[in-house]
C-alpha atoms as a PDB file:
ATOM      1  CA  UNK A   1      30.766   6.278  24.123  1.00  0.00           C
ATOM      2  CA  UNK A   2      27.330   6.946  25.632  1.00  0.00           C
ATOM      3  CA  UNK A   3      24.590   4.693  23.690  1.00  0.00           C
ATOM      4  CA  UNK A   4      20.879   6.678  24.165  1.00  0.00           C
ATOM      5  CA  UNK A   5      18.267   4.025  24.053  1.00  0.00           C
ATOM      6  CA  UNK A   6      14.477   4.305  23.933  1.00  0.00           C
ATOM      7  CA  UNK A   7      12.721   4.106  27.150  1.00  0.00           C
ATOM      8  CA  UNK A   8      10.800   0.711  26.442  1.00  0.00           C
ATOM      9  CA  UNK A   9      14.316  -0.665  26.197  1.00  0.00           C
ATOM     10  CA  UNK A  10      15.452  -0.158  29.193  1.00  0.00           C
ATOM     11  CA  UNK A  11      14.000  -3.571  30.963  1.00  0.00           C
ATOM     12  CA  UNK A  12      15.699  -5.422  28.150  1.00  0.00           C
ATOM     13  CA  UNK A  13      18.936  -3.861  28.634  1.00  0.00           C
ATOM     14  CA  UNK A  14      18.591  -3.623  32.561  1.00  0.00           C
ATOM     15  CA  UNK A  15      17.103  -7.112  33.705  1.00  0.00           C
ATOM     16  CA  UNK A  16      19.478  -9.709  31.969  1.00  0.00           C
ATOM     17  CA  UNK A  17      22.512  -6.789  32.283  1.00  0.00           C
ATOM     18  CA  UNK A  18      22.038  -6.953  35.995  1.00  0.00           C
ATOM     19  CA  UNK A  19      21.932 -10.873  36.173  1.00  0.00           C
ATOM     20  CA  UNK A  20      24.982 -11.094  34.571  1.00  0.00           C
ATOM     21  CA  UNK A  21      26.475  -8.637  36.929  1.00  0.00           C
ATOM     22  CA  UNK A  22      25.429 -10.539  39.476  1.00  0.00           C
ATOM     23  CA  UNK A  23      26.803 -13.890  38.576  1.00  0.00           C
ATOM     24  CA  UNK A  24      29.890 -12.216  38.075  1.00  0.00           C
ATOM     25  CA  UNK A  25      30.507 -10.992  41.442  1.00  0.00           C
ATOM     26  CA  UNK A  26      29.800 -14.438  42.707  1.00  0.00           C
ATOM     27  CA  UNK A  27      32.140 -16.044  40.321  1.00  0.00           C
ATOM     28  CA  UNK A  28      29.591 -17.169  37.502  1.00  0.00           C
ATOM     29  CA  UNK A  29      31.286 -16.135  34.444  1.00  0.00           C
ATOM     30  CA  UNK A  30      29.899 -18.345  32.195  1.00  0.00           C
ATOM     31  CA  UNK A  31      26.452 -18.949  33.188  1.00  0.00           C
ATOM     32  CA  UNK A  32      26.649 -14.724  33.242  1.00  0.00           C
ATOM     33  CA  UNK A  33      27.424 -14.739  29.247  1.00  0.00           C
ATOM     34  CA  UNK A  34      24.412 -15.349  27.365  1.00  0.00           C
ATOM     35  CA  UNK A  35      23.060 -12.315  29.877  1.00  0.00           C
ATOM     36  CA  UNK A  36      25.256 -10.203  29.430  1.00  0.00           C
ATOM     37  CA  UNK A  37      24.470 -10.756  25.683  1.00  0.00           C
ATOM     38  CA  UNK A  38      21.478 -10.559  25.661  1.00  0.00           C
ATOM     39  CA  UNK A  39      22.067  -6.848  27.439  1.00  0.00           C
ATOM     40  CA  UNK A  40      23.861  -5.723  24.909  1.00  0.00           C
ATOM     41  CA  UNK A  41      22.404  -6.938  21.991  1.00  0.00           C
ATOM     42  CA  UNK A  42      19.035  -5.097  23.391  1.00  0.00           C
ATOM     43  CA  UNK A  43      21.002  -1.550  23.615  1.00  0.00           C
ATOM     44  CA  UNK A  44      21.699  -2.406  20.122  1.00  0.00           C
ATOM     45  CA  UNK A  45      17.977  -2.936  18.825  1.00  0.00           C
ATOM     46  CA  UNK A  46      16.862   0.187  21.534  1.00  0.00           C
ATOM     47  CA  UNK A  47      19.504   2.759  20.549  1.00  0.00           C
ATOM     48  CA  UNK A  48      17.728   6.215  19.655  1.00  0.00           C
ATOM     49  CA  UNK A  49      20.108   8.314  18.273  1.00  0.00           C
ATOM     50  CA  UNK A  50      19.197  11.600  17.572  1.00  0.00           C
ATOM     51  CA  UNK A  51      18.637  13.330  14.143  1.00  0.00           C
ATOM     52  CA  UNK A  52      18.288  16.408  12.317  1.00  0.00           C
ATOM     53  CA  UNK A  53      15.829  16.912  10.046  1.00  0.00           C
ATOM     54  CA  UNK A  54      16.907  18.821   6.612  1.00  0.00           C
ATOM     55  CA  UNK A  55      15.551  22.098   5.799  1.00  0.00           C
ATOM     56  CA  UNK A  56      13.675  20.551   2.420  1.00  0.00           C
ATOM     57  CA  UNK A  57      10.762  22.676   1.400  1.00  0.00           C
ATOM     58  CA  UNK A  58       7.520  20.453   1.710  1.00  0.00           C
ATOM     59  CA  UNK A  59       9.835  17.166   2.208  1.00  0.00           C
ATOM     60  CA  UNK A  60       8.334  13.826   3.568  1.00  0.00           C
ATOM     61  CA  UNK A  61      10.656  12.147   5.786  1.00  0.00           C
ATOM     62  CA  UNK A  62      11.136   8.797   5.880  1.00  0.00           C
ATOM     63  CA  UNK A  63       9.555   7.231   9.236  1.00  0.00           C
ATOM     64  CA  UNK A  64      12.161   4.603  10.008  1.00  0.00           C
ATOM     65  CA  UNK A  65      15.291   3.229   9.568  1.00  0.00           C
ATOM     66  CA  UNK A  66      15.579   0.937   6.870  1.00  0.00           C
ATOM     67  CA  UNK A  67      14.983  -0.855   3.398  1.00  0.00           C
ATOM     68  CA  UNK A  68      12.334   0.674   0.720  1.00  0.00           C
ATOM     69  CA  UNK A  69      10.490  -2.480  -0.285  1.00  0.00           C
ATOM     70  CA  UNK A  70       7.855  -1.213  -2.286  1.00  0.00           C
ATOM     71  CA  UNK A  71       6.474   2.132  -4.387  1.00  0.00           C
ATOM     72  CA  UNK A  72       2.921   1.959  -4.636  1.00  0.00           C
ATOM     73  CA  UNK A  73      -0.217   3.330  -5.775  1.00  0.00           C
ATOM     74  CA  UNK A  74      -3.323   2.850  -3.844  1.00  0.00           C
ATOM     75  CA  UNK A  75      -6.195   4.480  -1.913  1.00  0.00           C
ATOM     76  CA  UNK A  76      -5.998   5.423   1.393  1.00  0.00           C
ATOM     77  CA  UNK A  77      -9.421   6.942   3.307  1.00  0.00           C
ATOM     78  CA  UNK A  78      -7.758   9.121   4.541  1.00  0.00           C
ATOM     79  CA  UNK A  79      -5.218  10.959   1.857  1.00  0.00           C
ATOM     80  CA  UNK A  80      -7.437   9.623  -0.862  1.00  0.00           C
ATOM     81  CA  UNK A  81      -5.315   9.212  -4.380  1.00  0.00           C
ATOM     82  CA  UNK A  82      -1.880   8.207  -2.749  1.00  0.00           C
ATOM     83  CA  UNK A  83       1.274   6.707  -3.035  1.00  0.00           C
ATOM     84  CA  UNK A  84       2.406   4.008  -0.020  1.00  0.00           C
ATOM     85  CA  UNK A  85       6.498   4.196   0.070  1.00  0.00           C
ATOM     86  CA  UNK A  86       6.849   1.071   2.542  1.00  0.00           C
ATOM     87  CA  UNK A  87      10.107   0.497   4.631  1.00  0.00           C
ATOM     88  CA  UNK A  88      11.380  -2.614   6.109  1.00  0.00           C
ATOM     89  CA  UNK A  89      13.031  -2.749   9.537  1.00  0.00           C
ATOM     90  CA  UNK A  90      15.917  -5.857   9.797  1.00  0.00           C
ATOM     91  CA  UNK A  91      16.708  -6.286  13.196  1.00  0.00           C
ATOM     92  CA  UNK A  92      19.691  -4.245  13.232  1.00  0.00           C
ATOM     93  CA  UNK A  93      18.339  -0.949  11.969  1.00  0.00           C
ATOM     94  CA  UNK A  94      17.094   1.527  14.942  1.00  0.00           C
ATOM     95  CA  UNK A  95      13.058   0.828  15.944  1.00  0.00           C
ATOM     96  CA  UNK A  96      12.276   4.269  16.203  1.00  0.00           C
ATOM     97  CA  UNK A  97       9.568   5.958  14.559  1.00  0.00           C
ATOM     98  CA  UNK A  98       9.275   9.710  13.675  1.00  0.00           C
ATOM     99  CA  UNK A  99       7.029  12.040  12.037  1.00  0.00           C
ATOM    100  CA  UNK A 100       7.523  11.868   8.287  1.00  0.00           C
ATOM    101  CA  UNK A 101       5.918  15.750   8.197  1.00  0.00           C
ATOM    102  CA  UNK A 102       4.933  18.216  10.567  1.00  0.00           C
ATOM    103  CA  UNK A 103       1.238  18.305  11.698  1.00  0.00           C
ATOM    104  CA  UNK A 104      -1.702  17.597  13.476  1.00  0.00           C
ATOM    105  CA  UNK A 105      -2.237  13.874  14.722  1.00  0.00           C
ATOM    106  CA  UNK A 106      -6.389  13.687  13.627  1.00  0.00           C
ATOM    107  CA  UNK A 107      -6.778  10.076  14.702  1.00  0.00           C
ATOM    108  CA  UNK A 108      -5.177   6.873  15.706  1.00  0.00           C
ATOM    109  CA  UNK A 109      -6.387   3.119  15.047  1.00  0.00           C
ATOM    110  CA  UNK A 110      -4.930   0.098  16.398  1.00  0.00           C
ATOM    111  CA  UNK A 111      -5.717  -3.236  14.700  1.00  0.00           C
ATOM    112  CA  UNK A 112      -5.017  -6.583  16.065  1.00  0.00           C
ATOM    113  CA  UNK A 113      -3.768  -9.000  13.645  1.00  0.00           C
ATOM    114  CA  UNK A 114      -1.100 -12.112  12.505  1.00  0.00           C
ATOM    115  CA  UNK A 115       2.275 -11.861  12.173  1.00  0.00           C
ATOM    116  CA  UNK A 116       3.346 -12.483   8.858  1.00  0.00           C
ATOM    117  CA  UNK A 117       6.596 -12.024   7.616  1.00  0.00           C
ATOM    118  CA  UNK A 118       6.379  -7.613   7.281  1.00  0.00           C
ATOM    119  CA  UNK A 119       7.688  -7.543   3.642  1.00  0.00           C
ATOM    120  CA  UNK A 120       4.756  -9.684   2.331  1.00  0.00           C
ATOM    121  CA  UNK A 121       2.221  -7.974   0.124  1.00  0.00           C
ATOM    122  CA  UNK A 122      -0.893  -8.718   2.338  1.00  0.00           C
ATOM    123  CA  UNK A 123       1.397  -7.685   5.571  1.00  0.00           C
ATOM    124  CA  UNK A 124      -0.542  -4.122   5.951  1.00  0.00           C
ATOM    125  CA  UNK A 125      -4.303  -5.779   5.059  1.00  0.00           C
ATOM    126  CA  UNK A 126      -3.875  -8.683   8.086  1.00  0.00           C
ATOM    127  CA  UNK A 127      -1.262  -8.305  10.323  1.00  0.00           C
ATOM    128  CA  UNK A 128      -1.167  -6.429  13.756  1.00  0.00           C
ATOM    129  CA  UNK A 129      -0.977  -2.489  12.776  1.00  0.00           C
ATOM    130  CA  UNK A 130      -1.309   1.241  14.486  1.00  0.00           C
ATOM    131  CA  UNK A 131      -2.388   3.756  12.277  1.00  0.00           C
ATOM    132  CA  UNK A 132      -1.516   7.276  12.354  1.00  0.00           C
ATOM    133  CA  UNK A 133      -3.363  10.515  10.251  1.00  0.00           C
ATOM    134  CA  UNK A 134      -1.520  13.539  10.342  1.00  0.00           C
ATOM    135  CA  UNK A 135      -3.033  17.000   8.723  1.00  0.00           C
ATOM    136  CA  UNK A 136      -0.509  18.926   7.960  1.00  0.00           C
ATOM    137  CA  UNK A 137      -0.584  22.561   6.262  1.00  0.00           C
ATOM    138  CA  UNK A 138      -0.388  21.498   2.720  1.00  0.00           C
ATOM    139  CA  UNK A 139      -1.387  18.095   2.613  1.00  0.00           C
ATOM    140  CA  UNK A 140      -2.396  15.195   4.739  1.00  0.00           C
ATOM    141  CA  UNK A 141      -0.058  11.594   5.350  1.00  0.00           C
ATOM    142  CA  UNK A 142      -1.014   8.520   7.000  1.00  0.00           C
ATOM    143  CA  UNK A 143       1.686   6.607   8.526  1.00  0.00           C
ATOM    144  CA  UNK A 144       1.443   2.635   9.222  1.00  0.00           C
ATOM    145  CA  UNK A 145       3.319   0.826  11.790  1.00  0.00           C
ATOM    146  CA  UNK A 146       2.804  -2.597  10.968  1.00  0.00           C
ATOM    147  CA  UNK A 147       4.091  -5.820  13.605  1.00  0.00           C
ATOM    148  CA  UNK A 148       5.857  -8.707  12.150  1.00  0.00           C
ATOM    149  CA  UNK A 149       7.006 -12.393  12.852  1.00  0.00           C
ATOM    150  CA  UNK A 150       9.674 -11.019  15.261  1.00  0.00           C
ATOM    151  CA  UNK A 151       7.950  -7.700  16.053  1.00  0.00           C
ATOM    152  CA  UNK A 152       5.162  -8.442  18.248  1.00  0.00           C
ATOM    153  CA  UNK A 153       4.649  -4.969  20.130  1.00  0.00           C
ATOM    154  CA  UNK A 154       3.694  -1.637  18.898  1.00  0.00           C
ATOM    155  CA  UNK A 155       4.066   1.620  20.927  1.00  0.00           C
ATOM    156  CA  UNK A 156       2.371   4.544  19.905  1.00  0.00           C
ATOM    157  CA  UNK A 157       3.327   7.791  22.491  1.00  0.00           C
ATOM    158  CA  UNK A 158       0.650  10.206  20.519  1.00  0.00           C
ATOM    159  CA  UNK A 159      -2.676  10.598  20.355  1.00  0.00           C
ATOM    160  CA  UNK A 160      -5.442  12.629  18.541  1.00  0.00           C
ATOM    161  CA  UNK A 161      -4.777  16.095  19.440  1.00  0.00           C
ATOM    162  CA  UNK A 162      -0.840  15.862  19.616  1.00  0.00           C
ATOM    163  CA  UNK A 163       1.244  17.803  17.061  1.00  0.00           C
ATOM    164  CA  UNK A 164       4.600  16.465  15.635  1.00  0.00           C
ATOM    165  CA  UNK A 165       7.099  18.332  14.230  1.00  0.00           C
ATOM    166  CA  UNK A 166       9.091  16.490  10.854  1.00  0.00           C
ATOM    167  CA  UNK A 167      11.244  14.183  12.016  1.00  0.00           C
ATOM    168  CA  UNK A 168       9.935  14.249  15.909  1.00  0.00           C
ATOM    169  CA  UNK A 169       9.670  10.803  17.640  1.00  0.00           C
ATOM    170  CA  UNK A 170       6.151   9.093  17.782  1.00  0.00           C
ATOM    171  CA  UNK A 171       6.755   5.815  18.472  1.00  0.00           C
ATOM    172  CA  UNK A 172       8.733   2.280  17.839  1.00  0.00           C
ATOM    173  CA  UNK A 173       8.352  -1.157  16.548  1.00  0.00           C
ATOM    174  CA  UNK A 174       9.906  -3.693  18.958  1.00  0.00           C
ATOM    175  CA  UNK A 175      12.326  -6.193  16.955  1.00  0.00           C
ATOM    176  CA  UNK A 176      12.050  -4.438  13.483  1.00  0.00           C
ATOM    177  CA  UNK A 177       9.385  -5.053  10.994  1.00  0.00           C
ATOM    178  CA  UNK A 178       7.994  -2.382   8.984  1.00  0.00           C
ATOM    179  CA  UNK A 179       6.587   1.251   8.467  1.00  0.00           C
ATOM    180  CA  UNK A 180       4.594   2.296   5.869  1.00  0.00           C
ATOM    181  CA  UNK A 181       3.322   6.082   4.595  1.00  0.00           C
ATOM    182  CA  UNK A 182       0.914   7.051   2.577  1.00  0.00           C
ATOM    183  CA  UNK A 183       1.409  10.871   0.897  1.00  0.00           C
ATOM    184  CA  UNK A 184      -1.028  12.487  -1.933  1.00  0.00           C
ATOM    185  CA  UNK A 185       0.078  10.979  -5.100  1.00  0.00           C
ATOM    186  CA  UNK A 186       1.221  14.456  -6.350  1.00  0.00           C
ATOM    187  CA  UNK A 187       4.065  13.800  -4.451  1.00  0.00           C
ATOM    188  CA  UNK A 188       7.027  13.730  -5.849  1.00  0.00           C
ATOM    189  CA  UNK A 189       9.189  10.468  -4.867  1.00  0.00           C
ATOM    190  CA  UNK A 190      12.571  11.109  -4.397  1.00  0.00           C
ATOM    191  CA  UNK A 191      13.887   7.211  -3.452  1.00  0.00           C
ATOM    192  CA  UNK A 192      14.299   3.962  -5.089  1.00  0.00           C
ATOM    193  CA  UNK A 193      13.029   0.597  -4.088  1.00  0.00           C
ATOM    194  CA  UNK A 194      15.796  -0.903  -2.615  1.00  0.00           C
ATOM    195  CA  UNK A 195      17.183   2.401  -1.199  1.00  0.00           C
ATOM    196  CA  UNK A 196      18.364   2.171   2.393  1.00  0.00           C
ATOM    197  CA  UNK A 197      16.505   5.232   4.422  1.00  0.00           C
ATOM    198  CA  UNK A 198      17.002   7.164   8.119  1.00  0.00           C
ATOM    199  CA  UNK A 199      14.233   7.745  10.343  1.00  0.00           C
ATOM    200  CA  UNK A 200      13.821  11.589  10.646  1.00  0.00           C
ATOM    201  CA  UNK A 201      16.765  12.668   7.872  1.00  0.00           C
ATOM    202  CA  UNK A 202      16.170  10.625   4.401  1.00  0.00           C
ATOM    203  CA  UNK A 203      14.045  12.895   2.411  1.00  0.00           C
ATOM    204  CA  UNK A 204      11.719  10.466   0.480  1.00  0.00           C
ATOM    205  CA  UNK A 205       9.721  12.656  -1.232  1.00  0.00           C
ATOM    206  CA  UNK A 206       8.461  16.763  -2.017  1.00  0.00           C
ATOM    207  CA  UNK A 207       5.083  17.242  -1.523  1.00  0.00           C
ATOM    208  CA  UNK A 208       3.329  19.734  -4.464  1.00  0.00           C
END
């Protein structure tokens, strides 16, 4: 079965998968192992599969795979009134991260910062984070990728100017960690802390 992985992957995958071919051919099988390992266990953190995003009137999409850790209210300069649904990326869930709406990307800030543990409360305030703002036709979102002890890189492929349709890729996480977004607090929530979500397909809330 043919695995699609993101494009920053492929080093991981290639480098330490062609080592280990190449102790193989000269007889190395064991030193080849933890290489070949290493290979595959970075085509599992890179896959990209690909998704379909539901026809949902007005929905907000989850941006990542993963765990919703926290519901809550706050202020964000650029929605104003909102409410932050935040979701945590373990290691095995897939790094991409998509477009929770369709829209206009207005900005993009990059903040250097620690690595804390990415389900802490103070995780957004201080550690390493890119943040997207994305106008759309009926409201506007910010979405947060924010690094974590084993996610140490951020890639962000957009820039101001770049549209996105719901559920297009933007960007990844390396190694997990976690992706926050902020919607107008009209919005009506439709998950669960706790809930396990899908990057481009989990509908997580209607905006109104």
């Amino acid at each position: 079965m043919k695995v699609k992985i993101a494009r920053e992957g492929i080093p991981y995958v290639a480098v330490p998968g062609a080592i280990a071919l190449g102790l193989i051919a000269i007889g190395r099988r064991r030193t080849a192992l933890p290489f070949a390992l290493a290979s595959l266990a970075s085509l599992g953190f890179f896959r990209d599969p690909d998704r379909t995003a539901p026809e949902v009137a007005d929905a907000v999409l989850s941006p990542a795979d993963g765990r919703v850790i926290e519901i809550a209210r706050m202020t964000d300069a650029f929605v104003g009134d909102a409410l932050r649904v935040s979701v945590f990326l373990s290691p095995l869930d897939v790094h991409v991260n998509r477009a929770p709406i369709s829209g206009l990307v207005t900005a993009r800030h990059f903040v250097p910062g620690r690595f804390l543990p990415a389900y802490k409360a103070d995780a957004p305030a201080v550690n390493e984070r890119c943040t997207l703002h994305l106008q759309g036709e009926k409201a506007r979102v910010t979405v947060i990728q924010i690094a974590g002890v084993l996610a140490r890189r951020i890639v962000c492929r957009v820039s101001p100017g770049d549209k996105l349709e719901a559920g297009e890729r933007f960007g990844l996480i390396r190694f997990g960690s976690r992706t926050d977004v902020c919607v107008p607090r009209s919005t009506d929530i439709r998950v669960l802390e706790g809930d396990h979500v899908r990057g481009g397909e989990s509908v997580i809330g209607a905006l109104r």
